[in-house]
N, C-alpha and C. Protein backbone atom coordinates (compact mmCIF):
# COMPACT_ATOMS: atom_id res chain seq x y z
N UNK A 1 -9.87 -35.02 -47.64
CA UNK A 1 -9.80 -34.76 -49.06
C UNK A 1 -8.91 -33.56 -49.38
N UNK A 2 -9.07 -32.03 -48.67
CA UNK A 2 -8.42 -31.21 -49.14
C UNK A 2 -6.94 -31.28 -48.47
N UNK A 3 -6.80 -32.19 -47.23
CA UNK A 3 -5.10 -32.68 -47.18
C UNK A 3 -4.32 -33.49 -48.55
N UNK A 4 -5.17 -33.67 -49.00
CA UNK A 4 -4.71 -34.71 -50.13
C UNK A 4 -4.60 -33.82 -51.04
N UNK A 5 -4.94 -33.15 -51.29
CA UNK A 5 -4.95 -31.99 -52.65
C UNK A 5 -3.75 -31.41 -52.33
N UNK A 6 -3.66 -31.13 -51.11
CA UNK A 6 -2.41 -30.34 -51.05
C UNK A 6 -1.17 -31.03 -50.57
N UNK A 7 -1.29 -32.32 -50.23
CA UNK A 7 -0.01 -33.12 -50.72
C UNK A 7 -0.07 -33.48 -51.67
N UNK A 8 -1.03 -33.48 -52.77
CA UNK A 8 -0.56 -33.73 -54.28
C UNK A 8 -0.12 -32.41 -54.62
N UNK A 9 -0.32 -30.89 -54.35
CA UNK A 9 0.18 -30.05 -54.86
C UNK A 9 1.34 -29.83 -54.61
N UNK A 10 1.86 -30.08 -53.26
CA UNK A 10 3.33 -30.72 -53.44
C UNK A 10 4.08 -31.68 -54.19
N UNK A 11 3.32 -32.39 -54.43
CA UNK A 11 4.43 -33.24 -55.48
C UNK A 11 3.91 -32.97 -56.99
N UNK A 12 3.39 -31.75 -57.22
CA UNK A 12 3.26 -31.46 -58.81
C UNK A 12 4.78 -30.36 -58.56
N UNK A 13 4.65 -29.73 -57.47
CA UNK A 13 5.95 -28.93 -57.67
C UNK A 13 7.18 -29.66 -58.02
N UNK A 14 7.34 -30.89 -57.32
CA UNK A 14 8.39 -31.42 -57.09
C UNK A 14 8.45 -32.98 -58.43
N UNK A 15 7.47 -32.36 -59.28
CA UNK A 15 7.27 -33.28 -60.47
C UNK A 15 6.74 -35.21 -60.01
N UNK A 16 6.16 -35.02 -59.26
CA UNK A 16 5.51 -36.02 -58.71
C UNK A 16 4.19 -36.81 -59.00
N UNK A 17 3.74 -35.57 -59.72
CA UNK A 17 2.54 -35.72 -59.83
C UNK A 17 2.14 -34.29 -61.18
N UNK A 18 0.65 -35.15 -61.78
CA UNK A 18 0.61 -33.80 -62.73
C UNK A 18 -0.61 -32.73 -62.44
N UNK A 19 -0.20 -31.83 -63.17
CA UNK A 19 -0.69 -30.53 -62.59
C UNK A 19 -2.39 -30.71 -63.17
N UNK A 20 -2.40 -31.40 -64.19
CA UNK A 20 -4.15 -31.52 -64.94
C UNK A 20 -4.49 -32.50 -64.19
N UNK A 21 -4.24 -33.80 -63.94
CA UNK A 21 -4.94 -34.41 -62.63
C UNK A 21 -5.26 -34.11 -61.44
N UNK A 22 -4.73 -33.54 -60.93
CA UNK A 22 -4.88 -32.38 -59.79
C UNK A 22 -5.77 -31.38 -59.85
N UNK A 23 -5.87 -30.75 -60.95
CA UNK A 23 -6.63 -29.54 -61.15
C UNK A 23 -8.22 -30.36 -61.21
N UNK A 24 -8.50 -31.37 -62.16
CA UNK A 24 -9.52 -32.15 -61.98
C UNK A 24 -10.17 -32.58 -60.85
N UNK A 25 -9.49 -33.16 -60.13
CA UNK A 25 -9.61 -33.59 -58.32
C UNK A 25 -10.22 -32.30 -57.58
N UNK A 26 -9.27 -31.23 -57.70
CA UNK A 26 -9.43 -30.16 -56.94
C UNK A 26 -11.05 -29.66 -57.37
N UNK A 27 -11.09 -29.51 -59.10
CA UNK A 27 -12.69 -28.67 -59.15
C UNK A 27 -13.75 -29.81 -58.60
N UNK A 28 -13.49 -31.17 -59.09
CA UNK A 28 -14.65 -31.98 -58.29
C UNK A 28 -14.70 -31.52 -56.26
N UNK A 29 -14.11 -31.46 -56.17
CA UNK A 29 -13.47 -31.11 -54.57
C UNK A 29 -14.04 -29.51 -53.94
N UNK A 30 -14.08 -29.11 -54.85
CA UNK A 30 -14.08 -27.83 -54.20
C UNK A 30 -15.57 -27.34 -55.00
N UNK A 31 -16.60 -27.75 -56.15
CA UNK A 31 -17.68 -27.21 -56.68
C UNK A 31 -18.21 -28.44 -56.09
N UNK A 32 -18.21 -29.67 -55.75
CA UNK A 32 -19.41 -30.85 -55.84
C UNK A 32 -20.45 -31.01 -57.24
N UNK A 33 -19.24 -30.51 -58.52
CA UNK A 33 -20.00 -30.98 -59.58
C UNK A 33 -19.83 -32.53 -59.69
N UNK A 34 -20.84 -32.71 -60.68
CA UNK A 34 -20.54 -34.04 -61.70
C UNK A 34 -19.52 -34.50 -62.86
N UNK A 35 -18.65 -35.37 -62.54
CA UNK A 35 -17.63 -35.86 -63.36
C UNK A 35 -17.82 -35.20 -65.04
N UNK A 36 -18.80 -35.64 -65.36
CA UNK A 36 -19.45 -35.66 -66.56
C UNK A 36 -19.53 -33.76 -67.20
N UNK A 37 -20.22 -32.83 -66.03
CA UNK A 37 -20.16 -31.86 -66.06
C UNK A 37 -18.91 -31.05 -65.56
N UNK A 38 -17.62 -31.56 -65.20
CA UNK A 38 -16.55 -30.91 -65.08
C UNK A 38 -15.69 -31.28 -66.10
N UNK A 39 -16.19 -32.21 -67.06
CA UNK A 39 -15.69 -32.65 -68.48
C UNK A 39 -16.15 -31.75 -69.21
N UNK A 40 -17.49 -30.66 -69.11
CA UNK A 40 -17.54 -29.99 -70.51
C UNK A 40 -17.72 -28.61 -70.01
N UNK A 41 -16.27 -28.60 -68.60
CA UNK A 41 -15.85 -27.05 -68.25
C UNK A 41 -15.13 -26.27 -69.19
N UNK A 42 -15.63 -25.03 -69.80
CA UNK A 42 -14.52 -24.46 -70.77
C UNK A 42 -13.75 -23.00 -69.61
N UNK A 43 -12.70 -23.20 -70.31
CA UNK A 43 -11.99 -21.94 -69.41
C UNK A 43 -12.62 -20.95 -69.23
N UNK A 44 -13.29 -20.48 -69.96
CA UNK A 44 -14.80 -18.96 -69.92
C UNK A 44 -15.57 -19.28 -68.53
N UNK A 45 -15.56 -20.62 -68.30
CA UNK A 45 -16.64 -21.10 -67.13
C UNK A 45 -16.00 -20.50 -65.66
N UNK A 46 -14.72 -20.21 -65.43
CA UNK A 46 -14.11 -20.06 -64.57
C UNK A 46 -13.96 -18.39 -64.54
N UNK A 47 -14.17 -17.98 -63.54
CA UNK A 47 -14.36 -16.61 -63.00
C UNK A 47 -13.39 -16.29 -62.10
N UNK A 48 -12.07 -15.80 -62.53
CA UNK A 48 -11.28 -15.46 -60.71
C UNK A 48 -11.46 -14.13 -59.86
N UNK A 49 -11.82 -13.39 -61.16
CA UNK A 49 -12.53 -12.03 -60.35
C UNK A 49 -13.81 -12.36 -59.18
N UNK A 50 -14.25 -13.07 -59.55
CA UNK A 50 -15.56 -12.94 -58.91
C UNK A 50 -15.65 -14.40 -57.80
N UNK A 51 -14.50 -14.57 -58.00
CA UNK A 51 -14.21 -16.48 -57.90
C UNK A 51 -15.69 -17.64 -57.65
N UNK A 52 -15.72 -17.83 -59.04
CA UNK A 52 -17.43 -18.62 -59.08
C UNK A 52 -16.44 -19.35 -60.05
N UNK A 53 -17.04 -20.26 -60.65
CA UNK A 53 -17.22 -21.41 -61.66
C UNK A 53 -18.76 -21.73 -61.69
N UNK A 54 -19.00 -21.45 -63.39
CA UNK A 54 -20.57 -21.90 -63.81
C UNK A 54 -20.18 -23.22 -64.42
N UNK A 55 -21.11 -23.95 -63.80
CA UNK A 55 -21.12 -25.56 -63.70
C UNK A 55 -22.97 -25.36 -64.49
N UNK A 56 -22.64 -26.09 -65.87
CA UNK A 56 -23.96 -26.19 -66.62
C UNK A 56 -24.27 -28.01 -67.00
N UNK A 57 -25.42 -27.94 -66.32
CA UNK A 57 -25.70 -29.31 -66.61
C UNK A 57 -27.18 -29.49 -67.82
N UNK A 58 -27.21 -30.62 -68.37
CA UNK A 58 -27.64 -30.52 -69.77
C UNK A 58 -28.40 -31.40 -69.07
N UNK A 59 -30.51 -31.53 -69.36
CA UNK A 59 -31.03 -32.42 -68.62
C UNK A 59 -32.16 -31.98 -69.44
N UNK A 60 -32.80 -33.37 -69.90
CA UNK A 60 -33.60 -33.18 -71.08
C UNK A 60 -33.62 -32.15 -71.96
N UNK A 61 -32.72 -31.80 -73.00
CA UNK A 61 -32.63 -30.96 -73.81
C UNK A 61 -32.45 -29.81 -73.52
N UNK A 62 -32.08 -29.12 -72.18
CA UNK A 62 -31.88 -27.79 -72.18
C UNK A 62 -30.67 -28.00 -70.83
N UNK A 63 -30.41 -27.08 -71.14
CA UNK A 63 -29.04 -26.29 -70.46
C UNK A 63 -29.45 -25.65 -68.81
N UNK A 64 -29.29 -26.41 -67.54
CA UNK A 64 -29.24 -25.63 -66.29
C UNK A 64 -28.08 -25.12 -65.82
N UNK A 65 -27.68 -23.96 -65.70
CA UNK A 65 -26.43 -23.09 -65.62
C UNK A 65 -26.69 -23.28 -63.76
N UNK A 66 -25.63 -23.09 -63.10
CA UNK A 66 -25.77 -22.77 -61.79
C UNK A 66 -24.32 -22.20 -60.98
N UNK A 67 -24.04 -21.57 -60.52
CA UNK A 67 -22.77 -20.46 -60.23
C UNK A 67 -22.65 -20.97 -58.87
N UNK A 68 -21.14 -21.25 -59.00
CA UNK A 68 -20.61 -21.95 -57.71
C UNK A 68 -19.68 -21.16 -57.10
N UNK A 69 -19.81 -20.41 -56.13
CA UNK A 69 -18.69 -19.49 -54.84
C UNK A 69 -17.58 -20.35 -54.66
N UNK A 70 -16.55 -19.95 -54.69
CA UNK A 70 -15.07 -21.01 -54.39
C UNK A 70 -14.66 -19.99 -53.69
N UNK A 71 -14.71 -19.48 -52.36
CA UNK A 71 -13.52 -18.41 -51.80
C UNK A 71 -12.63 -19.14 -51.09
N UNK A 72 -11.80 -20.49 -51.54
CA UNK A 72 -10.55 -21.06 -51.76
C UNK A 72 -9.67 -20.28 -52.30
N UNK A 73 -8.26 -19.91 -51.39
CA UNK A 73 -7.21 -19.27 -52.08
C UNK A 73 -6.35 -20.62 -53.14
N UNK A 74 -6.50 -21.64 -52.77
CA UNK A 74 -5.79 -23.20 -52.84
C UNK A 74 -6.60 -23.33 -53.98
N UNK A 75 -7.64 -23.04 -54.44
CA UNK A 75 -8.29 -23.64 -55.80
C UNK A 75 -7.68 -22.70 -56.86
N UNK A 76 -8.05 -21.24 -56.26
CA UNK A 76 -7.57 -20.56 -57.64
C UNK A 76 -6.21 -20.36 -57.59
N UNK A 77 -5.34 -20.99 -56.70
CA UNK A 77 -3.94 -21.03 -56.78
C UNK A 77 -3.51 -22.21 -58.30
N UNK A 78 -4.60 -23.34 -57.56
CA UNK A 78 -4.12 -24.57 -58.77
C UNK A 78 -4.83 -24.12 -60.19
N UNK A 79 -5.98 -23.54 -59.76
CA UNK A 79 -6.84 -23.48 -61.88
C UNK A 79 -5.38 -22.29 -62.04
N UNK A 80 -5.17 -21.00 -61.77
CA UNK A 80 -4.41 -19.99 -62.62
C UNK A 80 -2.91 -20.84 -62.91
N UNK A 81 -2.23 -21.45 -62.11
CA UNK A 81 -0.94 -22.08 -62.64
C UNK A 81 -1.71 -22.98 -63.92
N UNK A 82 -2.81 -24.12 -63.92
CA UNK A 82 -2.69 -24.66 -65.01
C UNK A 82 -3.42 -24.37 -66.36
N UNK A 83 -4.33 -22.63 -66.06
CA UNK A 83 -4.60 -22.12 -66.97
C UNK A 83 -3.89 -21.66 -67.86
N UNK A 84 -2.46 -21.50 -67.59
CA UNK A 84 -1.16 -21.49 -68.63
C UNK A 84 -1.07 -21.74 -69.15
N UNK A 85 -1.30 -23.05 -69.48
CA UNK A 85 -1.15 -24.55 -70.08
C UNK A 85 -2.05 -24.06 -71.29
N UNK A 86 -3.28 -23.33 -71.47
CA UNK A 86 -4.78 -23.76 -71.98
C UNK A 86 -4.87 -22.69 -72.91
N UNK A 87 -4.55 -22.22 -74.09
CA UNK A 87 -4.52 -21.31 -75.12
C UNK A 87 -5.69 -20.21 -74.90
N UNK A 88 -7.20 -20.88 -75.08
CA UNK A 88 -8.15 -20.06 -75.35
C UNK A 88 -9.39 -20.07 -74.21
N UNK A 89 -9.93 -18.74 -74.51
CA UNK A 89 -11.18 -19.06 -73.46
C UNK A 89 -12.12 -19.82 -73.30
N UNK A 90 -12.38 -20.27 -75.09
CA UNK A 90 -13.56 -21.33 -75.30
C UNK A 90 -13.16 -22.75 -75.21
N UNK A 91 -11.93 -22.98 -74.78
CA UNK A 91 -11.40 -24.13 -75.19
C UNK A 91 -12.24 -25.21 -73.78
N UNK A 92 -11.88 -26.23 -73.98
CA UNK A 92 -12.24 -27.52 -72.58
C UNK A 92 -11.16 -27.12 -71.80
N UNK A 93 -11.57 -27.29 -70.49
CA UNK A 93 -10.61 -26.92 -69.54
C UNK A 93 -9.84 -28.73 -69.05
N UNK A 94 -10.91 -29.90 -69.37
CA UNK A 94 -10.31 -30.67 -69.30
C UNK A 94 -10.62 -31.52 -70.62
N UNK A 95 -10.22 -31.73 -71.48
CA UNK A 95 -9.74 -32.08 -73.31
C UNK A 95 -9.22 -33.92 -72.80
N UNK A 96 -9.76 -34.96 -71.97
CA UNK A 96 -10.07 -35.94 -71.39
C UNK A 96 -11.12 -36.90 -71.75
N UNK A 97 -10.60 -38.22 -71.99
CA UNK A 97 -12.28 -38.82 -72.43
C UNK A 97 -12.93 -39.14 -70.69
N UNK A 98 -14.32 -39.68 -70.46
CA UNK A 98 -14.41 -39.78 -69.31
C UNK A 98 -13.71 -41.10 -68.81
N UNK A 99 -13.27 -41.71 -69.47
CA UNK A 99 -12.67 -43.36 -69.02
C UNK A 99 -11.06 -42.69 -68.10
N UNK A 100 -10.54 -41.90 -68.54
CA UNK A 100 -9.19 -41.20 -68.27
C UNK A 100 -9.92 -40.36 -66.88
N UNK A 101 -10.62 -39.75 -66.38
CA UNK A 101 -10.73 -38.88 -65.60
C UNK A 101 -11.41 -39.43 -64.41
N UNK A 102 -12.01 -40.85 -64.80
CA UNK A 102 -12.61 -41.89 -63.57
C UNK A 102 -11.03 -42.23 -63.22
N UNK A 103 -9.89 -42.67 -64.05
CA UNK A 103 -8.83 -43.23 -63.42
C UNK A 103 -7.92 -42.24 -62.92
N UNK A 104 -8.31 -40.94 -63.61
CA UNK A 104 -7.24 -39.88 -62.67
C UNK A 104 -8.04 -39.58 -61.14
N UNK A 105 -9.22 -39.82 -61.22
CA UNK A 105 -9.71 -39.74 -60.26
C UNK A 105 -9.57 -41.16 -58.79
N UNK A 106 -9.39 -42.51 -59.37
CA UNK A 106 -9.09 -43.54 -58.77
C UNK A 106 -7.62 -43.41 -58.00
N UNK A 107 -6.54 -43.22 -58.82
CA UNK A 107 -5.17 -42.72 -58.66
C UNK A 107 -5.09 -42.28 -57.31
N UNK A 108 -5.77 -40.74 -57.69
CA UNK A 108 -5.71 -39.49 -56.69
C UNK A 108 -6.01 -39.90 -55.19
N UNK A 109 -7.32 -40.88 -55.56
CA UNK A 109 -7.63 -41.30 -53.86
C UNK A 109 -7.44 -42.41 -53.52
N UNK A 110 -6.32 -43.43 -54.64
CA UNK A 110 -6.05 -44.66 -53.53
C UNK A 110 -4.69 -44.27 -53.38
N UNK A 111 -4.04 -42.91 -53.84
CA UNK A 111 -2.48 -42.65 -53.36
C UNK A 111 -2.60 -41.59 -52.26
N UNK A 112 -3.50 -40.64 -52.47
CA UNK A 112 -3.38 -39.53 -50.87
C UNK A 112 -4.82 -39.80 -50.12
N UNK A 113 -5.27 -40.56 -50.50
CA UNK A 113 -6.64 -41.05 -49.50
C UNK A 113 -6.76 -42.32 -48.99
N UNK A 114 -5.54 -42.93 -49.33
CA UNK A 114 -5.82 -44.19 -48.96
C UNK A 114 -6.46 -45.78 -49.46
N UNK A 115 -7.46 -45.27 -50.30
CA UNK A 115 -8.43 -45.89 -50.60
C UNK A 115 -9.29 -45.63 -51.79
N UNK A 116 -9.52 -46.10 -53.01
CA UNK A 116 -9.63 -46.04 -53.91
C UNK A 116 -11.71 -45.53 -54.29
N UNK A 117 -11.64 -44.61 -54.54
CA UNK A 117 -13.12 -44.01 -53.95
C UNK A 117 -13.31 -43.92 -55.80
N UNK A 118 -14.89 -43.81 -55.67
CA UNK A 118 -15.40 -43.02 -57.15
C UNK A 118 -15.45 -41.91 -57.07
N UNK A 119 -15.86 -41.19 -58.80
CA UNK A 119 -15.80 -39.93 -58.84
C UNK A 119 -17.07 -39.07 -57.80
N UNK A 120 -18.32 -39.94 -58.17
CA UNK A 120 -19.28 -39.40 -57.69
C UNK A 120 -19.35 -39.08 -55.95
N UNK A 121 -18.76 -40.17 -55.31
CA UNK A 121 -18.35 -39.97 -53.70
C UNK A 121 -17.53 -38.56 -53.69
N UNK A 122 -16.91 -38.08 -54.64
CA UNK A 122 -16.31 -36.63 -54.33
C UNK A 122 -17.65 -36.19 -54.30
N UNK A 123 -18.49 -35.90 -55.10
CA UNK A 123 -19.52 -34.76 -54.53
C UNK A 123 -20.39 -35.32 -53.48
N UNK A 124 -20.42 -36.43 -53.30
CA UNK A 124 -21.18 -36.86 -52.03
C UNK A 124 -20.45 -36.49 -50.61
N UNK A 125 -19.01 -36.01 -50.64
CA UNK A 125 -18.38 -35.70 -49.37
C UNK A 125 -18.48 -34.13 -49.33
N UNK A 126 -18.59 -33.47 -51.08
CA UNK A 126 -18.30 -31.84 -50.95
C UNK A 126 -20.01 -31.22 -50.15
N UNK A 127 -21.13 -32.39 -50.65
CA UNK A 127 -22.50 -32.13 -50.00
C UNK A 127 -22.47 -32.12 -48.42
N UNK A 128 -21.62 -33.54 -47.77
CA UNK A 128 -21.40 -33.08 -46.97
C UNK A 128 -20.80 -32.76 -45.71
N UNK A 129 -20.38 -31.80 -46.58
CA UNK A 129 -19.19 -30.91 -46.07
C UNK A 129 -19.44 -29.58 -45.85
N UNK A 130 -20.18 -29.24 -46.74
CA UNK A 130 -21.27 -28.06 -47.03
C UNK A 130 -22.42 -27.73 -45.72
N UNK A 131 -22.66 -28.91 -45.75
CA UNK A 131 -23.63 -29.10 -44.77
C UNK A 131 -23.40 -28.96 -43.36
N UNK A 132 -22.67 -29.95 -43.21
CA UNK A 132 -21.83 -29.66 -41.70
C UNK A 132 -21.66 -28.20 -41.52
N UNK A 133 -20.87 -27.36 -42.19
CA UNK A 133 -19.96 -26.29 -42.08
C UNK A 133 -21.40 -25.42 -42.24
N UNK A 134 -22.54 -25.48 -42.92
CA UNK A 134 -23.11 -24.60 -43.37
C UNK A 134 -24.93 -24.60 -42.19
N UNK A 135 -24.88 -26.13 -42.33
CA UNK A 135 -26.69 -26.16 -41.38
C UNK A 135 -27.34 -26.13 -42.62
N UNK A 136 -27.04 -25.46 -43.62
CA UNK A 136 -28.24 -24.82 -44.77
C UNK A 136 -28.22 -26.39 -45.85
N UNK A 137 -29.88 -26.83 -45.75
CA UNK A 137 -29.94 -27.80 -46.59
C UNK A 137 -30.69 -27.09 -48.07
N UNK A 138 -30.82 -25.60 -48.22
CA UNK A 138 -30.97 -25.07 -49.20
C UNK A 138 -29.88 -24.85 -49.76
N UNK A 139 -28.94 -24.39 -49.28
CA UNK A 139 -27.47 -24.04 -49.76
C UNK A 139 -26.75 -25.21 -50.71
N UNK A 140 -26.82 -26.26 -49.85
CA UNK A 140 -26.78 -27.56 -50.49
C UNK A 140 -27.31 -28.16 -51.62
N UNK A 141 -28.62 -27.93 -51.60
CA UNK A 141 -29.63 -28.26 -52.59
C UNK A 141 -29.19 -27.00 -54.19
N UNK A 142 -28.99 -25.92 -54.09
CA UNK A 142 -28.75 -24.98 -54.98
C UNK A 142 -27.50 -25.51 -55.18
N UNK A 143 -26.37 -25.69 -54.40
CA UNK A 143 -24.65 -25.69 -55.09
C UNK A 143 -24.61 -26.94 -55.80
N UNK A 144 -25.39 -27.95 -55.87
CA UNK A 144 -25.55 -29.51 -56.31
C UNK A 144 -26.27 -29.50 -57.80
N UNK A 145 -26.94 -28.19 -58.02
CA UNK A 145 -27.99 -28.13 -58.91
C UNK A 145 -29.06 -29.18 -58.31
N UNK A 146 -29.57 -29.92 -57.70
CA UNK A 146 -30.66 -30.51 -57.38
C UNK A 146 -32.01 -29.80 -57.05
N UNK A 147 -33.03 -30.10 -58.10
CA UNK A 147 -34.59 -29.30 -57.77
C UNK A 147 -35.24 -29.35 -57.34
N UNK A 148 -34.84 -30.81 -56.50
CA UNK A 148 -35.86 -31.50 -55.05
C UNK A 148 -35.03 -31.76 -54.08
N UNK A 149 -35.97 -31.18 -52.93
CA UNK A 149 -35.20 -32.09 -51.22
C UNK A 149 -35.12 -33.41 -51.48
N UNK A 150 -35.80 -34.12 -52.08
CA UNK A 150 -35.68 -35.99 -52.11
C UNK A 150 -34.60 -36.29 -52.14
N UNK A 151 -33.54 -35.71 -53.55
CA UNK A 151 -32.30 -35.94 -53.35
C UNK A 151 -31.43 -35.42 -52.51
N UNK A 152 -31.88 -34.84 -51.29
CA UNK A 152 -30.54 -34.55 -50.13
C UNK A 152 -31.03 -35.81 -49.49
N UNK A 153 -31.77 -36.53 -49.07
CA UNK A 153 -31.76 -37.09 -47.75
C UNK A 153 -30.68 -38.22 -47.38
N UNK A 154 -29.71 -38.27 -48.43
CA UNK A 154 -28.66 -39.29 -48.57
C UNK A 154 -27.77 -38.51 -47.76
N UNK A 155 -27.50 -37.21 -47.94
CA UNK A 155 -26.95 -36.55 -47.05
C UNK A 155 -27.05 -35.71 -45.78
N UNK A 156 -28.25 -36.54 -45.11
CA UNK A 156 -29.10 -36.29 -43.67
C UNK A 156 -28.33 -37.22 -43.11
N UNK A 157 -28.18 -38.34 -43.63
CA UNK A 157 -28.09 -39.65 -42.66
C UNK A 157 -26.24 -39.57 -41.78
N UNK A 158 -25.14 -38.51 -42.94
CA UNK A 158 -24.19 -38.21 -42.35
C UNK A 158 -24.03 -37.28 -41.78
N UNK A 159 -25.17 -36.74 -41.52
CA UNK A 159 -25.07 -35.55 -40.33
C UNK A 159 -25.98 -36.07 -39.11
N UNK A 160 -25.89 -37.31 -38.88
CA UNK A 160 -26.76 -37.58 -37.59
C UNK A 160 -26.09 -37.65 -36.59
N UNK A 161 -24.65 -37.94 -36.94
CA UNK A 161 -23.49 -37.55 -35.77
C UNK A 161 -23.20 -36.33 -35.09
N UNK A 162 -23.10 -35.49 -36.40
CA UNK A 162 -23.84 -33.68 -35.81
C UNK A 162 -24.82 -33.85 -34.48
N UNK A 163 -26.18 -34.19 -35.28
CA UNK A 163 -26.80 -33.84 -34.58
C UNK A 163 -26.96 -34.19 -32.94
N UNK A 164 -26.64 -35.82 -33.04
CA UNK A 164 -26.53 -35.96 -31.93
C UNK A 164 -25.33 -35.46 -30.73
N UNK A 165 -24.12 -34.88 -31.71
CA UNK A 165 -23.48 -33.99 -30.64
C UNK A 165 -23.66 -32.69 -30.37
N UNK A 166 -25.08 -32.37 -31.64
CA UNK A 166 -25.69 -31.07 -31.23
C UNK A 166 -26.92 -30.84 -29.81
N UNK A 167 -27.02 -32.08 -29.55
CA UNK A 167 -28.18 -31.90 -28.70
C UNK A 167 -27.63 -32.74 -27.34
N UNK A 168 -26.97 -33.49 -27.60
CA UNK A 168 -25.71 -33.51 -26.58
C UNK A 168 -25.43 -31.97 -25.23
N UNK A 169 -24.96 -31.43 -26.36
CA UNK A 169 -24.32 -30.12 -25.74
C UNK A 169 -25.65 -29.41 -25.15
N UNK A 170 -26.28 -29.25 -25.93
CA UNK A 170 -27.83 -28.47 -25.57
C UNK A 170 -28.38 -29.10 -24.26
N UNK A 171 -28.49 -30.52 -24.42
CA UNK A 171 -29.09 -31.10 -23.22
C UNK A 171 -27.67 -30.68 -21.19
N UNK A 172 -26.60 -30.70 -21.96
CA UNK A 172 -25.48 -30.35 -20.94
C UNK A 172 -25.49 -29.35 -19.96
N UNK A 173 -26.28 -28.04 -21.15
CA UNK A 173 -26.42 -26.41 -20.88
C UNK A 173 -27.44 -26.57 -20.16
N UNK A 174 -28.43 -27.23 -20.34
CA UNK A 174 -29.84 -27.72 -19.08
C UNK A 174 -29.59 -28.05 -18.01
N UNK A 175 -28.72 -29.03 -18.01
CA UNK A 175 -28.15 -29.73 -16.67
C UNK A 175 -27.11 -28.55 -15.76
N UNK A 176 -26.68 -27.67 -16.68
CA UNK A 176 -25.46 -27.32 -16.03
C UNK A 176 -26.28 -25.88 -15.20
């Protein structure tokens, strides 16, 4: 996924590609928000001092805010070039209906991925990805906004390859 980001960020230089489809790809890519909730990102939401993005999801009538770490030099390389573009702080960072941002999203991964994926499979790969790299199924559970373990166990079943080359090795160090 993030090879693909950055051969599309090559061809936004080289006018290949555009810089707001990209930037879209990249925040699904790099927060594991929801399509829906990276539609009602306003530029205020984005932090480069502190490099977070607050990702607020709306769920029965109230507002869950949750602060996402990006220490990606490659993310806040792409949001500050196309924050140029974007007048004000309160404004939408993506001003998109969602029918347009499922197909900028289709685009993106049947031209540098191969294969034509949904939006939601981006956060199902950023979970785990997280995971792998991290072990922490709390970490996971907080960056997703999710308030129950129930909803990780979709992302147990792709770390069983982990595991079994985790105990692999363990069982090796016995033998050896």
């Amino acid at each position: 996924m993030y090879a693909g980001i950055r051969r599309a960020y090559r061809d936004v230089d080289n006018a290949k590609y555009r810089l707001r489809d990209l930037t879209l790809v990249t925040v699904l890519a790099f927060t594991g928000c929801r399509l829906r909730e990276a539609l009602k990102l306003r530029v205020c939401d984005l932090d480069h001092k502190s490099k977070t993005v607050r990702i607020v999801r709306e769920k029965k009538g109230f507002q869950q805010p949750r602060i996402i770490p990006i220490p990606s030099p490659l993310f806040w390389e792409i949001i500050e070039r196309y924050l140029h573009k974007i007048p004000g702080r309160e404004d939408k960072l993506f001003p998109i209906l969602e029918r347009q941002a499922r197909n900028i999203i289709y685009k993106f991964t049947k031209r540098y991925l191969g294969k034509k994926i949904r939006p939601h499979a981006l956060r199902h790969s950023y979970a785990v990805f997280i995971l792998k790299q991290t072990k922490d199924l709390e970490a996971v559970r907080r960056l997703l906004g999710h308030s129950d373990y129930k909803w990780l166990k979709i992302y147990l079943d792709y770390t069983q390859e982990d595991l079994t080359q985790e105990l692999e090795k363990a069982f090796r160090e016995i033998e050896d």
